[in-house]
Protein backbone atom coordinates (compact mmCIF):
# COMPACT_ATOMS: atom_id res chain seq x y z
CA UNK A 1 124.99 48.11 93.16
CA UNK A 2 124.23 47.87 96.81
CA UNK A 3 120.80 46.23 98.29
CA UNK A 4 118.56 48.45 100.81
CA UNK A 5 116.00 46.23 102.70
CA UNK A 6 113.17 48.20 104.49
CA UNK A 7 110.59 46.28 106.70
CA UNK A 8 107.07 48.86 107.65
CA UNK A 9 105.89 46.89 110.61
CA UNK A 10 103.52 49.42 112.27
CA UNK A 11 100.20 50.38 110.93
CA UNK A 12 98.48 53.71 110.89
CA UNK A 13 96.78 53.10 114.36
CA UNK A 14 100.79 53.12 115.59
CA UNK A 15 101.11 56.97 115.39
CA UNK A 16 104.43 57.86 116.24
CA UNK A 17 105.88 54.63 114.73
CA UNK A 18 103.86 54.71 111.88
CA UNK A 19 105.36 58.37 110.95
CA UNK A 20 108.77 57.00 111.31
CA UNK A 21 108.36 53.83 108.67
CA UNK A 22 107.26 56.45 106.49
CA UNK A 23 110.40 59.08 107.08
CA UNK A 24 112.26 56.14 106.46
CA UNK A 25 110.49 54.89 102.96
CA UNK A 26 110.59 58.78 101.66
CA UNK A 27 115.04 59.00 103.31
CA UNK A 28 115.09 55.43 100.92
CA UNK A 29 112.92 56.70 98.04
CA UNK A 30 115.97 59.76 97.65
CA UNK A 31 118.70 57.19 97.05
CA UNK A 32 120.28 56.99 93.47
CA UNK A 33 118.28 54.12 91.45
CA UNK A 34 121.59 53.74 90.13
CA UNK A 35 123.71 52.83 93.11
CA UNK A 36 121.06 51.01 95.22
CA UNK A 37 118.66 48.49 94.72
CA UNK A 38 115.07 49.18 97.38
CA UNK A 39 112.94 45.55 98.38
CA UNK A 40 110.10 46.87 100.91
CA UNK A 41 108.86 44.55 103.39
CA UNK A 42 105.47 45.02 104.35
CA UNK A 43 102.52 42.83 106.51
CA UNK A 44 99.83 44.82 106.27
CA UNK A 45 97.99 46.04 103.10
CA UNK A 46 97.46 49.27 104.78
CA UNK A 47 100.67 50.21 103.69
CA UNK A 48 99.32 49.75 99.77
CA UNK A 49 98.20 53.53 98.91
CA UNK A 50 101.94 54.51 100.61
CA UNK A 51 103.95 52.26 98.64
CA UNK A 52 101.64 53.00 95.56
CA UNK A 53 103.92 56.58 95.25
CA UNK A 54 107.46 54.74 94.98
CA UNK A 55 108.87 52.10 92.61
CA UNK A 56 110.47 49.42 94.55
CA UNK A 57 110.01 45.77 94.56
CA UNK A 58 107.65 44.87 97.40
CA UNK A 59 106.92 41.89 99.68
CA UNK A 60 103.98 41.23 101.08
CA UNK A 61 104.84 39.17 104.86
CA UNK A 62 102.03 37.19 106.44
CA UNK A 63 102.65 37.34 110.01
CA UNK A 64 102.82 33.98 111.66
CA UNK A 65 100.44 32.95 114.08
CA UNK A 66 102.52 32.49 117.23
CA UNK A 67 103.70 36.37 116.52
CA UNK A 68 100.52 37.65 116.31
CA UNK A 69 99.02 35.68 119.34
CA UNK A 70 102.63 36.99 121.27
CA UNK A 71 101.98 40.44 120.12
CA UNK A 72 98.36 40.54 121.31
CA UNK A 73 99.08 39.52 124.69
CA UNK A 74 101.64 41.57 125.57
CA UNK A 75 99.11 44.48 124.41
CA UNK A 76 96.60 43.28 126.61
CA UNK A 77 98.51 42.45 129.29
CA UNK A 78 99.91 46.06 129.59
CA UNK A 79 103.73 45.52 129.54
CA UNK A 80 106.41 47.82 128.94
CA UNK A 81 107.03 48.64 125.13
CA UNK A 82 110.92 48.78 126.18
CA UNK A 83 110.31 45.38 126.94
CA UNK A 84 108.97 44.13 123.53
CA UNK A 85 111.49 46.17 121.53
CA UNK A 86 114.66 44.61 123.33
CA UNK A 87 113.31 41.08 123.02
């Protein structure tokens, strides 16, 4: 049996990347129970009522502080996305 991981980072306010975590839960949900074993990452119970539809084992990950406190500055401060995604 093979192991799929799946971290949902973005939350509904994400639009664009929001839609994409779920294409990528409902591409997952198709595999064969019987050849792969799902574990869904997730840090924000927004993602509850989505996950609520499928019947993988799920994580809940508290986001750190320093992670947080780096992800709200470079909001505020208005820097590239490209820039965020390659570090």
């Amino acid at each position: 049996m093979r192991k799929v991981g799946l971290f949902l980072e973005a939350e509904p306010h994400f639009g664009g990347t929001f839609q994409y975590n779920q294409t990528m839960l409902a591409a997952v949900a198709a595999l064969a129970r019987e050849r792969f074993a799902v574990v869904v990452a997730y840090p924000s119970d927004a993602w509850l009522p989505h996950l609520a539809h499928y019947d993988f084992a799920t994580i809940k990950v508290e986001r750190g502080f320093w992670g947080r406190a780096l992800g709200l500055f470079w909001v505020l401060s208005r820097l590239p996305m490209g820039w965020w995604r390659w570090l």
